[in-house]
N, C-alpha and C. Protein backbone atom coordinates (compact mmCIF):
# COMPACT_ATOMS: atom_id res chain seq x y z
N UNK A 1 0.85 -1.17 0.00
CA UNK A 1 0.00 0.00 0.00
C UNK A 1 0.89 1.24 0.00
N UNK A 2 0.20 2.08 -0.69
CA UNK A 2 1.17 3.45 -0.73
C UNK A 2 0.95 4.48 0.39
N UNK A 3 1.81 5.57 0.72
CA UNK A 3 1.45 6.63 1.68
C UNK A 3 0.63 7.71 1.02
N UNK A 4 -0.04 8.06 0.84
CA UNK A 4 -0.65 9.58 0.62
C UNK A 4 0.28 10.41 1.33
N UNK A 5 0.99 11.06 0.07
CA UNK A 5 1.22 12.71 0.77
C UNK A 5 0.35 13.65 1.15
N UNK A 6 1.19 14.62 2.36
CA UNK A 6 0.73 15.66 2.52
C UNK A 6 1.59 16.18 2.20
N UNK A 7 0.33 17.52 0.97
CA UNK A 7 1.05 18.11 0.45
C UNK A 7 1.60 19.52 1.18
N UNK A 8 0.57 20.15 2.21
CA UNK A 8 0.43 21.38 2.54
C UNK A 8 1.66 20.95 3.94
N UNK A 9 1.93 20.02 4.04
CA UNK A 9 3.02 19.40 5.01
C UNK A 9 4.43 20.00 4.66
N UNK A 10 4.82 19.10 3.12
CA UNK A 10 5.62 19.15 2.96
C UNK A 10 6.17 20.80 2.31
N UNK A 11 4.85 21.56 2.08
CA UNK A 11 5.38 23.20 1.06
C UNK A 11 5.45 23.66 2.45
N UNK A 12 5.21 23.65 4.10
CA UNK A 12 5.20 24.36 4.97
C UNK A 12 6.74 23.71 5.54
N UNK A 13 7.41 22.67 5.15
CA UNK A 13 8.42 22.05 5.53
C UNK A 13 10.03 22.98 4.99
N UNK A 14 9.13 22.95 3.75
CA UNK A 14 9.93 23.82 2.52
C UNK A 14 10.23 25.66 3.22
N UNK A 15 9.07 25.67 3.83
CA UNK A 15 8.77 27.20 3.73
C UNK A 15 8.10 28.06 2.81
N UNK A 16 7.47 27.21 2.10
CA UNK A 16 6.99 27.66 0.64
C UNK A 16 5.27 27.55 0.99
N UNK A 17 4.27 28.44 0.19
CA UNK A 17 2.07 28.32 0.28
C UNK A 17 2.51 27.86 -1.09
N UNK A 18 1.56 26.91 -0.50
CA UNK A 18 0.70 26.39 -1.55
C UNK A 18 -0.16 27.36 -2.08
N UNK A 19 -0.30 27.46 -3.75
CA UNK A 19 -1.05 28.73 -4.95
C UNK A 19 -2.37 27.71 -5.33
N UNK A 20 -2.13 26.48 -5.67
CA UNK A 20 -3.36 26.31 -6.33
C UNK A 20 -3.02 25.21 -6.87
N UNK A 21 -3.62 24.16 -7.69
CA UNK A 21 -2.71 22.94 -8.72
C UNK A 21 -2.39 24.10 -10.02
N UNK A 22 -1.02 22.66 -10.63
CA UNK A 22 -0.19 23.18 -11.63
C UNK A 22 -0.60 21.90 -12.58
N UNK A 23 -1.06 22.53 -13.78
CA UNK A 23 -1.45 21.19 -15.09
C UNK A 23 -0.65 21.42 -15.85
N UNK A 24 0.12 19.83 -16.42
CA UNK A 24 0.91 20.16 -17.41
C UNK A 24 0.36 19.74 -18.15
N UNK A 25 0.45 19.84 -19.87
CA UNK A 25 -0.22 19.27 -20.94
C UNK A 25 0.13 17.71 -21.41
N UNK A 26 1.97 18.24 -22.23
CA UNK A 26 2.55 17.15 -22.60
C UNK A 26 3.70 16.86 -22.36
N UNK A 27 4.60 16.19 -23.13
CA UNK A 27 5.48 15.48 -22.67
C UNK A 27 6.13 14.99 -21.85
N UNK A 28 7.42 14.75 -21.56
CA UNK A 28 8.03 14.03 -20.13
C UNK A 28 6.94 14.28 -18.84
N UNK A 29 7.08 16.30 -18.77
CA UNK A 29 6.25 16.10 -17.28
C UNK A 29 4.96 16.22 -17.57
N UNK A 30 4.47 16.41 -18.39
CA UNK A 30 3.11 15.74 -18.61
C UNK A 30 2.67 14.35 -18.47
N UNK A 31 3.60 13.43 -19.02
CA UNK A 31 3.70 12.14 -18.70
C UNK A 31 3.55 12.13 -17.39
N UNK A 32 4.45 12.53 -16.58
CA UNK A 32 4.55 11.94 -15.15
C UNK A 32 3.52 12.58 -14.20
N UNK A 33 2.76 13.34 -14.64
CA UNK A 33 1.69 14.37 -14.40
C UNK A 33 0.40 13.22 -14.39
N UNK A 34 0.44 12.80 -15.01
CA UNK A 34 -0.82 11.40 -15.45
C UNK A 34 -0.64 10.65 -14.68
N UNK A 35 0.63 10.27 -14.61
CA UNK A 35 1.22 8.94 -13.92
C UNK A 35 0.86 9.38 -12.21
N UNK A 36 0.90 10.40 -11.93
CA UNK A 36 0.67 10.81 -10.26
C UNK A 36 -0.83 10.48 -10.65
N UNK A 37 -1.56 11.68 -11.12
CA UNK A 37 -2.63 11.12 -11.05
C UNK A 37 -3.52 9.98 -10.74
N UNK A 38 -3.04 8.91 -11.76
CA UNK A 38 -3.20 7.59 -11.56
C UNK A 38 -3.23 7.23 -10.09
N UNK A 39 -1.87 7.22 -9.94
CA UNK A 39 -1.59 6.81 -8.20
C UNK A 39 -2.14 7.18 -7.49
N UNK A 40 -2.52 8.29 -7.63
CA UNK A 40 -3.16 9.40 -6.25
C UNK A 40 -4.92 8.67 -6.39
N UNK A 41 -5.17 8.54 -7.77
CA UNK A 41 -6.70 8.53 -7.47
C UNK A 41 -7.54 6.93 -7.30
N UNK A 42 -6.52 6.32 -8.04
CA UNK A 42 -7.16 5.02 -8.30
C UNK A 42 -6.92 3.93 -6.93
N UNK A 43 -8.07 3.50 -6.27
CA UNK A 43 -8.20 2.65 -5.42
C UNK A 43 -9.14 1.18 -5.21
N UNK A 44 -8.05 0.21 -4.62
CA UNK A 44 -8.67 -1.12 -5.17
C UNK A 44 -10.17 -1.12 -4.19
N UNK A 45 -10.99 -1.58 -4.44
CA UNK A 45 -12.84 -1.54 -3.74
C UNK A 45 -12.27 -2.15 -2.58
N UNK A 46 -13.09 -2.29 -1.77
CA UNK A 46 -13.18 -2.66 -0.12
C UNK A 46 -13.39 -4.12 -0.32
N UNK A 47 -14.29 -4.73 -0.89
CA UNK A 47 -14.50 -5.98 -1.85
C UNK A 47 -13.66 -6.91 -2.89
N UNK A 48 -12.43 -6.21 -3.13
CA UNK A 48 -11.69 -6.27 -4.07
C UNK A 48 -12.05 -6.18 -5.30
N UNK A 49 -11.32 -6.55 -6.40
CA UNK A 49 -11.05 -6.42 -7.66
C UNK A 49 -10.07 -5.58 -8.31
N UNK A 50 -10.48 -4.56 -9.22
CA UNK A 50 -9.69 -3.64 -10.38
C UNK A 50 -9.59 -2.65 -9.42
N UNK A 51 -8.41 -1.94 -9.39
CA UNK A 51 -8.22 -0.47 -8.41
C UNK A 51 -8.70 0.46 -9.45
N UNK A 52 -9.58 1.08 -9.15
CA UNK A 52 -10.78 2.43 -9.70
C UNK A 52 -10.98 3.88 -9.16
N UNK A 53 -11.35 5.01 -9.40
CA UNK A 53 -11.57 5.99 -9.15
C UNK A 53 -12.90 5.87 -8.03
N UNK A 54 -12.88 5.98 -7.46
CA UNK A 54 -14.24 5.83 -6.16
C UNK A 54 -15.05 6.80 -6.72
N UNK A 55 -15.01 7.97 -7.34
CA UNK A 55 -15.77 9.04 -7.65
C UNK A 55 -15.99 8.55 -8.83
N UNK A 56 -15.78 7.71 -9.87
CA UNK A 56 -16.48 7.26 -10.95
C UNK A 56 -18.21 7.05 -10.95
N UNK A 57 -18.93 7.43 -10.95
CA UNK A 57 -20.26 5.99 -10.79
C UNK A 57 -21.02 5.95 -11.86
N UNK A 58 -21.02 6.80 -12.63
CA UNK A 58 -21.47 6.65 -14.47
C UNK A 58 -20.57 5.58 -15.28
N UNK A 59 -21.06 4.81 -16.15
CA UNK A 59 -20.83 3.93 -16.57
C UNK A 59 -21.56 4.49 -17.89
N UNK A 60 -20.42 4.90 -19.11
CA UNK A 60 -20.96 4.15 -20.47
C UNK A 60 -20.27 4.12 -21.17
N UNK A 61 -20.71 3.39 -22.65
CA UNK A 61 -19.67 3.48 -23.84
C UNK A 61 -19.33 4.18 -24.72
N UNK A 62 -18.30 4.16 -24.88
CA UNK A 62 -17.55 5.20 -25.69
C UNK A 62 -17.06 4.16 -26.91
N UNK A 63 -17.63 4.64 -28.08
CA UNK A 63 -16.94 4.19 -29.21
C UNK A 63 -15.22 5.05 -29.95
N UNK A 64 -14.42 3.97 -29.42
CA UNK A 64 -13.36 4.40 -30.50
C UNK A 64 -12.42 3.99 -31.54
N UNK A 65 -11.96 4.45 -32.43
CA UNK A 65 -11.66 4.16 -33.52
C UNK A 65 -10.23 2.99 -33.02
N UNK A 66 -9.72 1.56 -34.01
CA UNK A 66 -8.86 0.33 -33.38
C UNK A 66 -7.63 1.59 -33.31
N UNK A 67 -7.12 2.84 -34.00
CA UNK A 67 -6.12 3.22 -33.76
C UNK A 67 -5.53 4.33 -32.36
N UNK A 68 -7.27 4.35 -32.24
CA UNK A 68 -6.93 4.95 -30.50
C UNK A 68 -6.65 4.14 -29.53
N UNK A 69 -7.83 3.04 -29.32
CA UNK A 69 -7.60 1.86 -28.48
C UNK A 69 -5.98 1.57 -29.27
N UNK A 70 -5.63 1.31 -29.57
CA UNK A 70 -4.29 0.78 -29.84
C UNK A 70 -3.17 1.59 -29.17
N UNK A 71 -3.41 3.01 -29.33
CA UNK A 71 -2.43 3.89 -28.75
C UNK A 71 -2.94 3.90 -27.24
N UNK A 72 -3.44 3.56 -26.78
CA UNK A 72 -4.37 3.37 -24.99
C UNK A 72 -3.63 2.43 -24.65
N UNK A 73 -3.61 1.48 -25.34
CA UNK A 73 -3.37 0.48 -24.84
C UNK A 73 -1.58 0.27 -24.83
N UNK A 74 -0.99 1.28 -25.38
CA UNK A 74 0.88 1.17 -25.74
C UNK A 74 0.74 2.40 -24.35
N UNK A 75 0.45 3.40 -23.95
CA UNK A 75 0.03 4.77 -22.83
C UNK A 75 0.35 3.83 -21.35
N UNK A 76 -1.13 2.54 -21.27
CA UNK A 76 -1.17 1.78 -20.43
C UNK A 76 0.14 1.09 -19.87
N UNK A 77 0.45 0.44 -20.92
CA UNK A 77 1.41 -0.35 -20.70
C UNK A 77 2.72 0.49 -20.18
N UNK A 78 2.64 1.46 -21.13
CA UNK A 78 3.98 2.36 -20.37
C UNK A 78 3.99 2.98 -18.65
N UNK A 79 1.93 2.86 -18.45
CA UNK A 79 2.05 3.47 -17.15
C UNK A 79 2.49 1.84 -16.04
N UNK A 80 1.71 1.01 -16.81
CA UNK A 80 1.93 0.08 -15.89
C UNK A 80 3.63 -0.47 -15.41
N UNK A 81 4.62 0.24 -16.47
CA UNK A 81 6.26 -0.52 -16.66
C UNK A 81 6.89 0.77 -15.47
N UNK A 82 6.38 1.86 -15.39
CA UNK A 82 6.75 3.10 -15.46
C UNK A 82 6.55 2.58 -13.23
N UNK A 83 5.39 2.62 -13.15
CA UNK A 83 4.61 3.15 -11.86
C UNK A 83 4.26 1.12 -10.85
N UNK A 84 4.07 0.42 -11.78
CA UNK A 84 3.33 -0.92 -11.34
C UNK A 84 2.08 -0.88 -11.18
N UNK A 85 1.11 -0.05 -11.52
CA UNK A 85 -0.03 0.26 -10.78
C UNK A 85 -1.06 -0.21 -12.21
N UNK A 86 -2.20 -1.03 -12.12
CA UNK A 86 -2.09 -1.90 -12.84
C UNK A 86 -3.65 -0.69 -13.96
N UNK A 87 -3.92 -0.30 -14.82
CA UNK A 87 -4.73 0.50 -15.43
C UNK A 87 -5.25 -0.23 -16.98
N UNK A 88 -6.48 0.01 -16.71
CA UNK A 88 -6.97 -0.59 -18.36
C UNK A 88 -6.96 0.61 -19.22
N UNK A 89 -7.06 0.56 -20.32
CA UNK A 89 -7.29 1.41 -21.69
C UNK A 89 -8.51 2.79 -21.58
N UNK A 90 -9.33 1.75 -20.85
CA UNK A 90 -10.65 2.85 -20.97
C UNK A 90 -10.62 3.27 -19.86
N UNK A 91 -9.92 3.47 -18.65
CA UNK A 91 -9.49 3.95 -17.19
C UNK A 91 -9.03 5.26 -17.95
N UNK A 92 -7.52 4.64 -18.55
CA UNK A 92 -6.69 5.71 -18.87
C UNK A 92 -7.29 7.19 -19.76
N UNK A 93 -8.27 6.53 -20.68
CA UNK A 93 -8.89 7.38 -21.60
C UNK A 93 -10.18 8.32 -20.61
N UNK A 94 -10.45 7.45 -19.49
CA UNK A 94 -11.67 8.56 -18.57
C UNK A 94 -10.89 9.48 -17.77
N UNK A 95 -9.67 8.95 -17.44
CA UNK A 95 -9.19 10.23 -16.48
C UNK A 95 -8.55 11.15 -18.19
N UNK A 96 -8.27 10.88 -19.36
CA UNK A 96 -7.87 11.91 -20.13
C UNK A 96 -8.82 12.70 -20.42
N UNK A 97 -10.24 11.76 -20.72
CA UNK A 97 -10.92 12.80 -21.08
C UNK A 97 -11.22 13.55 -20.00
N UNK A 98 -11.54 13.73 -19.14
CA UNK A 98 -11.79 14.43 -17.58
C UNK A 98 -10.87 15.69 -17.41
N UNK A 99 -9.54 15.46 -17.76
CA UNK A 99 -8.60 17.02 -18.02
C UNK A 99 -8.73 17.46 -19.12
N UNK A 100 -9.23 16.87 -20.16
CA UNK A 100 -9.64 18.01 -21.33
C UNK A 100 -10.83 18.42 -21.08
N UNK A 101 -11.89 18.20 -20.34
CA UNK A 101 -13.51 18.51 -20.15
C UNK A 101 -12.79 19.65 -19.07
N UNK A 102 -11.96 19.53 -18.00
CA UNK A 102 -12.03 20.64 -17.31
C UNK A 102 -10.99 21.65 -17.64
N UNK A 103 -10.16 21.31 -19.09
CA UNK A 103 -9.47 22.37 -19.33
C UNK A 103 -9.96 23.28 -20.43
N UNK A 104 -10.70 22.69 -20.54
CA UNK A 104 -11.62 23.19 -22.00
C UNK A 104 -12.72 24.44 -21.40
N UNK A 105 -12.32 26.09 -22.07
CA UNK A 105 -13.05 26.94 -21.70
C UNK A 105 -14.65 27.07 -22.49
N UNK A 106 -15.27 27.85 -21.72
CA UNK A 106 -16.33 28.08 -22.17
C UNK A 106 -16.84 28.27 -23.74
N UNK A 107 -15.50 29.19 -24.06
CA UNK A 107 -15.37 29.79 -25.18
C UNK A 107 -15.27 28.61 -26.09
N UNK A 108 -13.82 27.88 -25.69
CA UNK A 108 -13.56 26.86 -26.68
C UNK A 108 -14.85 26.00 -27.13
N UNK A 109 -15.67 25.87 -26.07
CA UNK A 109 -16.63 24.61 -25.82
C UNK A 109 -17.45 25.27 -27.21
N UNK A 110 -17.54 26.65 -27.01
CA UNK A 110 -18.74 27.72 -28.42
C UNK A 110 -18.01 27.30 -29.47
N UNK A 111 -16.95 27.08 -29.92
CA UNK A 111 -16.17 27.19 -31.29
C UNK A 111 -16.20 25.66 -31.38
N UNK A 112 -15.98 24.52 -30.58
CA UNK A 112 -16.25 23.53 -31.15
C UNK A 112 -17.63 23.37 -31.46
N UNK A 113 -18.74 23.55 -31.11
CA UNK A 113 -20.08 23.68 -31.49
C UNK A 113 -20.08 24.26 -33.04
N UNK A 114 -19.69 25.61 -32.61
CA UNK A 114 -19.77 26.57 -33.79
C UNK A 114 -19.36 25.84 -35.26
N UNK A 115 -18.35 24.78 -34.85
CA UNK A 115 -17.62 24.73 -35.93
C UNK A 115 -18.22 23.38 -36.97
N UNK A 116 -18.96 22.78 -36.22
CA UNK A 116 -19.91 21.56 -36.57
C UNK A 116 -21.21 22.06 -37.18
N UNK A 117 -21.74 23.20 -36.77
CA UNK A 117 -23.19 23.44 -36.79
C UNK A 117 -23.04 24.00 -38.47
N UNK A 118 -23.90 23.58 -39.15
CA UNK A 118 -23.93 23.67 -40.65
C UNK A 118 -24.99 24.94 -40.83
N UNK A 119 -24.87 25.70 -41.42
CA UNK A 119 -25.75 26.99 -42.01
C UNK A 119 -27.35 26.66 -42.22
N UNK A 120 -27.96 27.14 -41.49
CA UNK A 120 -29.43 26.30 -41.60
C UNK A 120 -29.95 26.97 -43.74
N UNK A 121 -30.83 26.32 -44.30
CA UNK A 121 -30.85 26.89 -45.45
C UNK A 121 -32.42 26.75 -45.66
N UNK A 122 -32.46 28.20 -46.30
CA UNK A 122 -34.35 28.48 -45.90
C UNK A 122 -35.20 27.04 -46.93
N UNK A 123 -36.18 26.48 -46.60
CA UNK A 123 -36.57 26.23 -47.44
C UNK A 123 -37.57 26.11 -48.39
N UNK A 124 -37.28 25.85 -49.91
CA UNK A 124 -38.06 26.57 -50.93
C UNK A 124 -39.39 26.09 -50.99
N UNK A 125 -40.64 27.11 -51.61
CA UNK A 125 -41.73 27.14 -51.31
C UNK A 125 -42.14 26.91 -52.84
């Protein structure tokens, strides 16, 4: 079993306040940005089984194309070689989509709409 940090422990240890969380997007520390994540959130049930997000409780399907699942599933594997902490494909893809739903502004959310919605066209009489 792992320890949970404290975090407000260790920045008062430092001498340093805590501002707020820091999101990275991509690479290396983006990588390892996920990889905490993971650790921090996913816990095995009281019952056992698959270690899961406790705050999950919606359940549905998501259709995706074999070349996403494929790249999920190479992500996984790297978290599982990386950390030991054992994650399926569609785990990995709910906590991704979950930081793009909350990094995604209002605005953006209008322009992806905007950008789908086709010109309505009067019609002829």
């Amino acid at each position: 079993m792992t320890t949970q940090l404290d975090m407000d422990k260790i920045a008062r240890g430092l001498g340093a306040e805590r501002k707020g969380k820091v999101a990275s997007s991509g690479g290396y520390f983006g990588a390892l940005q996920l990889l905490a994540d993971i650790e921090a959130r996913f816990r095995v049930p009281a019952g056992g089984g698959r270690a899961t997000d406790p705050h999950w409780t919606e359940r549905r399907l998501v259709p995706l194309a074999p070349r996403t699942l494929k790249r999920l599933d190479e992500l996984t594997a790297r978290v599982r070689e990386q950390s030991g902490v054992h994650v399926e494909p569609m785990q990995l893809a709910a906590i991704l989509l979950e930081k793009a739903a909350e990094r995604l502004s209002a605005h953006e959310a209008d322009e992806l709409v905007r950008g789908r919605r086709r010109p309505s066209r009067k019609l002829a009489r």
